[in-house]
N, C-alpha and C. Protein backbone atom coordinates (compact mmCIF):
# COMPACT_ATOMS: atom_id res chain seq x y z
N UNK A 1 0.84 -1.18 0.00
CA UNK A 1 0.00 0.00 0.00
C UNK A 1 0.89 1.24 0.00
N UNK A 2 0.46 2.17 -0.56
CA UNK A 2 1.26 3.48 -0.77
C UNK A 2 0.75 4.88 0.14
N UNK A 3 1.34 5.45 0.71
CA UNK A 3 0.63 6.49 1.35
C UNK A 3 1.50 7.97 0.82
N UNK A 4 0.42 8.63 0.58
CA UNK A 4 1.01 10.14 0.50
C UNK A 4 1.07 11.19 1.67
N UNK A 5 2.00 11.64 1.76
CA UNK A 5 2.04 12.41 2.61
C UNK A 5 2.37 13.85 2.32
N UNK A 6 1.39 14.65 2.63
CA UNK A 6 1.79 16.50 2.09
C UNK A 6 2.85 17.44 2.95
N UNK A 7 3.28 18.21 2.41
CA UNK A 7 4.29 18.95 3.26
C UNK A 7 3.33 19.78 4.48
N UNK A 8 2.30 20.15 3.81
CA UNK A 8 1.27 20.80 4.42
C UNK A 8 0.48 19.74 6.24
N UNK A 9 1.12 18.88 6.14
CA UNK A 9 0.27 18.11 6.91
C UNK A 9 1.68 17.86 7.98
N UNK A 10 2.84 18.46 7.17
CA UNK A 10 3.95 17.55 8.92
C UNK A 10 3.41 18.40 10.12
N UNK A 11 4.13 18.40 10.70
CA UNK A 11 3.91 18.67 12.08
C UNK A 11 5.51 19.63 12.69
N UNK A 12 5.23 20.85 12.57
CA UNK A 12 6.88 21.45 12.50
C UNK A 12 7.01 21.81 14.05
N UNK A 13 7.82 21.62 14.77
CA UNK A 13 8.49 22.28 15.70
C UNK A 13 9.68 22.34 15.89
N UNK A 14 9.88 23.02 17.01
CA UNK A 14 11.96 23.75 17.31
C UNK A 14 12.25 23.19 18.50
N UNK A 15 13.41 22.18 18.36
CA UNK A 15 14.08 21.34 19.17
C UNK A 15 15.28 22.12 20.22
N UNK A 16 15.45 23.51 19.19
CA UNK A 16 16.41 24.45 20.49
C UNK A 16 16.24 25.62 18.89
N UNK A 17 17.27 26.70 19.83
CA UNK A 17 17.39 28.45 18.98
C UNK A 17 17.69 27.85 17.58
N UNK A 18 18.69 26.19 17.29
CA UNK A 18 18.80 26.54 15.86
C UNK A 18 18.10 25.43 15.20
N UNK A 19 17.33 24.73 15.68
CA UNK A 19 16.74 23.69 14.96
C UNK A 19 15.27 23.60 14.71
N UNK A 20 14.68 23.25 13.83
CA UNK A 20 13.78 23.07 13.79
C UNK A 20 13.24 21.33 12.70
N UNK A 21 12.71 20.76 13.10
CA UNK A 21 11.78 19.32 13.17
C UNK A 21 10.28 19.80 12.07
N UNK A 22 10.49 18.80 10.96
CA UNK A 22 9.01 18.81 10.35
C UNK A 22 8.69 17.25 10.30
N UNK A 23 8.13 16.79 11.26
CA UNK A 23 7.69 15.37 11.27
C UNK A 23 6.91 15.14 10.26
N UNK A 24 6.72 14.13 9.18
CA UNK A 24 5.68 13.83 8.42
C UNK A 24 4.86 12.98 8.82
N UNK A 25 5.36 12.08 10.34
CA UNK A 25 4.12 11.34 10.67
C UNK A 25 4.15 10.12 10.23
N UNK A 26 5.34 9.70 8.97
CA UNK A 26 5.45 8.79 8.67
C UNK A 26 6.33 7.72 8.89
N UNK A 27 5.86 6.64 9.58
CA UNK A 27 6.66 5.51 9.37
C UNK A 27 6.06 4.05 9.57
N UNK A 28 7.22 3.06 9.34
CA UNK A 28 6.84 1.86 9.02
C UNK A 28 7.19 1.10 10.50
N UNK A 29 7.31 -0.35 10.38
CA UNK A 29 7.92 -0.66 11.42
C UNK A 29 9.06 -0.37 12.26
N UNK A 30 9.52 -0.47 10.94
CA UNK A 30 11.56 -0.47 11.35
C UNK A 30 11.75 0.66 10.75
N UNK A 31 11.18 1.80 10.58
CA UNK A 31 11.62 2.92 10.29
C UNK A 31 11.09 4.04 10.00
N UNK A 32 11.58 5.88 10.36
CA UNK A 32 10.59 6.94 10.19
C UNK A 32 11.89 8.08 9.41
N UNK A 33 10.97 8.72 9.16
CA UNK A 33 11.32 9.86 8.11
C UNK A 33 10.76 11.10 8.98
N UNK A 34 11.86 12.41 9.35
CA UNK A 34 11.75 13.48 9.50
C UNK A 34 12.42 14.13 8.57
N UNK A 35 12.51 15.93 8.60
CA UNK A 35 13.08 16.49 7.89
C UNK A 35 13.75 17.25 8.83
N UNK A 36 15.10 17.74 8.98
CA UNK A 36 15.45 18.83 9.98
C UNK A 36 15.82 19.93 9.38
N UNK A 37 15.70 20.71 9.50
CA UNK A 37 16.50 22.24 9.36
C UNK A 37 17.26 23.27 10.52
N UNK A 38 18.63 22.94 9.98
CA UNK A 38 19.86 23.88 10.91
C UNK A 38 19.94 24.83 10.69
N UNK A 39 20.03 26.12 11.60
CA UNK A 39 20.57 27.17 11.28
C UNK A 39 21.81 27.56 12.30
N UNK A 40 22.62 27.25 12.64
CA UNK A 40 23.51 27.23 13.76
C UNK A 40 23.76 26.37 14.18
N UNK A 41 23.91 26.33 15.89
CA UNK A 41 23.94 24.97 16.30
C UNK A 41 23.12 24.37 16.97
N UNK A 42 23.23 23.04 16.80
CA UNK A 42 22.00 22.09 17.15
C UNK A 42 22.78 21.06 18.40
N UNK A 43 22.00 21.50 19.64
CA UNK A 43 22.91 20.12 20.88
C UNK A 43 23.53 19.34 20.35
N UNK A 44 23.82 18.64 21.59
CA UNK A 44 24.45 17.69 20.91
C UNK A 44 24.31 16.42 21.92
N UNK A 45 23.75 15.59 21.43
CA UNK A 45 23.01 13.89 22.23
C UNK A 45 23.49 13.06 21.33
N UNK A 46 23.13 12.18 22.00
CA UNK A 46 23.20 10.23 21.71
C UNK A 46 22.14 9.48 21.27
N UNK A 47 21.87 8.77 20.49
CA UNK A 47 20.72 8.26 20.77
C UNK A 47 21.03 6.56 20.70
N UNK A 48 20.60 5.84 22.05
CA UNK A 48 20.88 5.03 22.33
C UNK A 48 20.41 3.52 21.40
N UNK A 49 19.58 3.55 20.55
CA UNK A 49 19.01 2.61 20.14
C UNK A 49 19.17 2.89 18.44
N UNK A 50 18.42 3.96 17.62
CA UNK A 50 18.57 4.23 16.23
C UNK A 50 19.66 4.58 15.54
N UNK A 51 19.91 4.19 14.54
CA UNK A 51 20.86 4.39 13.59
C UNK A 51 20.52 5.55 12.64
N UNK A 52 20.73 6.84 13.19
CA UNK A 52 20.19 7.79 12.16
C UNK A 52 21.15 7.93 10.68
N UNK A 53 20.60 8.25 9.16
CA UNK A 53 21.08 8.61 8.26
C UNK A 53 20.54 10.07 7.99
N UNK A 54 21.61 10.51 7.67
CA UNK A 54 20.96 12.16 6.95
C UNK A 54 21.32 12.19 5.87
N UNK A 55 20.28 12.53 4.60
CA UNK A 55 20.61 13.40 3.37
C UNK A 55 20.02 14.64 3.81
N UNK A 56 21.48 15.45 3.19
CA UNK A 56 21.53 16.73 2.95
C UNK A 56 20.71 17.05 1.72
N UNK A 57 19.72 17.67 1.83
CA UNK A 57 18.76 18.42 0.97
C UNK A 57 19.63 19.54 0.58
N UNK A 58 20.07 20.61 0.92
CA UNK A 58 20.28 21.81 0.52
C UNK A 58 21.54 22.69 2.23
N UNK A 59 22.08 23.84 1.65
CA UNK A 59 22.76 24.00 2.62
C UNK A 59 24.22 23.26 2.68
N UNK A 60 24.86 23.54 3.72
CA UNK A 60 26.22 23.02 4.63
C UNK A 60 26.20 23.06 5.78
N UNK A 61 27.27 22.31 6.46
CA UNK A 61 27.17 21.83 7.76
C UNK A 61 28.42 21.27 8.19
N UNK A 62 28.72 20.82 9.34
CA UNK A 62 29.46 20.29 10.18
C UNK A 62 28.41 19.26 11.13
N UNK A 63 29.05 18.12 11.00
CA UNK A 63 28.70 17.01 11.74
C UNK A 63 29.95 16.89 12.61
N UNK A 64 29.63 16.72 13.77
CA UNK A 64 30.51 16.25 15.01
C UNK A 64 30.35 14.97 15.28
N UNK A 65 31.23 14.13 15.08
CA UNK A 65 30.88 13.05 15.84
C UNK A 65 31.31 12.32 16.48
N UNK A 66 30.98 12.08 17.79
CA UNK A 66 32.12 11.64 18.79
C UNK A 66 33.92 12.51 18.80
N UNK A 67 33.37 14.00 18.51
CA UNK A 67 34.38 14.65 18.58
C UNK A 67 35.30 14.72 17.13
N UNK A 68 34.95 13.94 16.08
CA UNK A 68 35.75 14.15 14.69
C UNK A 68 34.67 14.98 14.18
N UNK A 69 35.25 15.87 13.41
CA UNK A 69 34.06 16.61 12.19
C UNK A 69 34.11 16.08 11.05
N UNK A 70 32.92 16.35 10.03
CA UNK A 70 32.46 15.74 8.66
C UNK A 70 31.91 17.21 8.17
N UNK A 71 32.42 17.80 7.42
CA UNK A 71 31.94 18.64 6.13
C UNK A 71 30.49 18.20 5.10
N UNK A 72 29.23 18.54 5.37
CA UNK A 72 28.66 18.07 4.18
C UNK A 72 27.78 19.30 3.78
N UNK A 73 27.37 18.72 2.52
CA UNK A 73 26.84 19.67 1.73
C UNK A 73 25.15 18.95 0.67
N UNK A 74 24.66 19.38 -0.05
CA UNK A 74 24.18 19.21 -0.81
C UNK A 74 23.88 17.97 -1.23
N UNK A 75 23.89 16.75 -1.33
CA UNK A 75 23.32 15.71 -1.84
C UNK A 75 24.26 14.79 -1.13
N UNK A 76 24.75 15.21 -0.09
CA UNK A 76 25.80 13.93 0.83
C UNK A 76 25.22 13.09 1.84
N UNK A 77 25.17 12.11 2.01
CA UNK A 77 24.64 11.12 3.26
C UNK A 77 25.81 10.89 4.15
N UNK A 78 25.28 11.08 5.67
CA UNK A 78 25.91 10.87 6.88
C UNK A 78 25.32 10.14 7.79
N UNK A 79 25.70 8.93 8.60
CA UNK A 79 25.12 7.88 8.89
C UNK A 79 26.04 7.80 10.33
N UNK A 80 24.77 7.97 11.51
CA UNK A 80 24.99 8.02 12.60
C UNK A 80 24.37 6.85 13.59
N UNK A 81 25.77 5.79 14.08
CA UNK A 81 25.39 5.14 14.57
C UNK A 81 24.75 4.77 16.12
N UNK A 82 24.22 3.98 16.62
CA UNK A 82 23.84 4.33 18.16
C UNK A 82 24.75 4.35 18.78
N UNK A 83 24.92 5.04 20.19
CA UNK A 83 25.84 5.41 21.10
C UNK A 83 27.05 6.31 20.53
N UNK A 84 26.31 7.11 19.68
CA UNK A 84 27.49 7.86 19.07
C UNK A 84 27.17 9.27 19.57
N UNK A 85 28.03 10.60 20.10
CA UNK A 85 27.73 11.65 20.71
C UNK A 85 27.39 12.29 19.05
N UNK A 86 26.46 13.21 18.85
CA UNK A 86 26.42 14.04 17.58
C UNK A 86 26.25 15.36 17.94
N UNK A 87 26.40 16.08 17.23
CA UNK A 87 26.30 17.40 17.02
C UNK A 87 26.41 18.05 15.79
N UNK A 88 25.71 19.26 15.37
CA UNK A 88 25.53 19.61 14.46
C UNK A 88 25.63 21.31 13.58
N UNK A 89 26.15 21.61 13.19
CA UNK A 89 26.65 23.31 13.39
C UNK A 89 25.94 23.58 11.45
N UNK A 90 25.48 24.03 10.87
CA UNK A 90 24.66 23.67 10.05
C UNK A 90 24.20 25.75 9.69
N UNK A 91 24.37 26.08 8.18
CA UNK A 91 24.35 27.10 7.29
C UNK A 91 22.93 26.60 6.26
N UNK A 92 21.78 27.11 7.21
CA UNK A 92 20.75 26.98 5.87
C UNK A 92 20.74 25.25 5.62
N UNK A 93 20.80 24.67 6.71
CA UNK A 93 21.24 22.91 6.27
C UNK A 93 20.04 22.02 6.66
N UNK A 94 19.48 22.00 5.42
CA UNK A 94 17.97 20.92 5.49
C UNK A 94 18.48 19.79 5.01
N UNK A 95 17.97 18.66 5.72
CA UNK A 95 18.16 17.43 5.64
C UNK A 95 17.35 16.38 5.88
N UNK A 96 16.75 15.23 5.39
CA UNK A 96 16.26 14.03 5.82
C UNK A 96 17.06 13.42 6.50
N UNK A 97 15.84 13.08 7.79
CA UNK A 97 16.82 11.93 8.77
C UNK A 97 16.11 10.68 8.76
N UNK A 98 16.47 9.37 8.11
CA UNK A 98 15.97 8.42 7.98
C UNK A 98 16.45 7.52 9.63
N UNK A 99 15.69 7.65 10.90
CA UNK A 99 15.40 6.58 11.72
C UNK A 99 15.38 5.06 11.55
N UNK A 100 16.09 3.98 12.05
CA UNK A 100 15.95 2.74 11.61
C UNK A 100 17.04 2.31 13.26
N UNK A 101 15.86 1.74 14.28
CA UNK A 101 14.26 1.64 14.07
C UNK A 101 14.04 2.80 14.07
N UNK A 102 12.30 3.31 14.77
CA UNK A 102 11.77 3.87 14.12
C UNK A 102 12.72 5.24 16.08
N UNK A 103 12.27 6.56 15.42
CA UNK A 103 12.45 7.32 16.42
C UNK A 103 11.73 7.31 17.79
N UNK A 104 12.16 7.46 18.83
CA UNK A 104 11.47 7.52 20.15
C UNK A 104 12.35 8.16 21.40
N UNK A 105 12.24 9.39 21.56
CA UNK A 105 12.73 10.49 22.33
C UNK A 105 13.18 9.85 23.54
N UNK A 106 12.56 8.55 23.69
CA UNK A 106 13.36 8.11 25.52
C UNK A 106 14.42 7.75 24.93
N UNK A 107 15.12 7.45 24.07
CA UNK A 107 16.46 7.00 23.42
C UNK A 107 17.65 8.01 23.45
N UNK A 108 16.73 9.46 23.60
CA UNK A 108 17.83 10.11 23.55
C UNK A 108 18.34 10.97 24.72
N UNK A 109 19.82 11.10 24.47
CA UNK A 109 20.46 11.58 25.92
C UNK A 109 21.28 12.62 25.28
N UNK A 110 21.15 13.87 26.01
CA UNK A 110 21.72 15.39 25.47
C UNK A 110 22.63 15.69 26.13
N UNK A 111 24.01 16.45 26.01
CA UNK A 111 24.74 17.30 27.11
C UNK A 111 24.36 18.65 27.33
């Protein structure tokens, strides 16, 4: 079965001063789809259980991880495993974060 989902229908909120979350609401068992948008910096947590991936939609950024940085840009995937510290410093930097499993906020632990 196929489901559509409208941009008009996520669900947007701001996770701190530079982030902001457009949930689409969608996912499967083993996995969910948000969209994030950086403008600065974004905490920086763990998440104990999911394996997040990000495509970069548009924008640049700095990924921290576990204290090394990653440069990305424009059509690059970055793949964050569990128990990994992240952080995120991000210029106009929209991205899909593909969850697998699916996301659930008790997983995550912030400094």
């Amino acid at each position: 079965m196929s489901i559509l989902t409208k941009r008009n229908q996520a669900e947007s909120f701001k996770v701190d001063e530079a982030t902001i979350i457009n949930s689409y609401n969608f996912s499967t068992k083993d996995y969910n789809v948000v969209e994030i948008i950086v403008n600065g910096r974004h905490g920086t947590m763990m998440n104990k259980r999911s394996t997040k991936s990000y495509y970069v939609i548009s924008g640049t950024g700095t990924f921290e991880i576990d204290g090394k940085g990653y440069q990305v840009e424009s059509g690059d995937i970055i793949t964050v495993k569990p128990n990994n510290w992240l952080s995120i410093n991000g210029q106009n930097l929209r991205a899909l974060i593909i969850s697998n499993p699916i996301f659930d906020a008790n997983d995550e632990e912030w400094k």
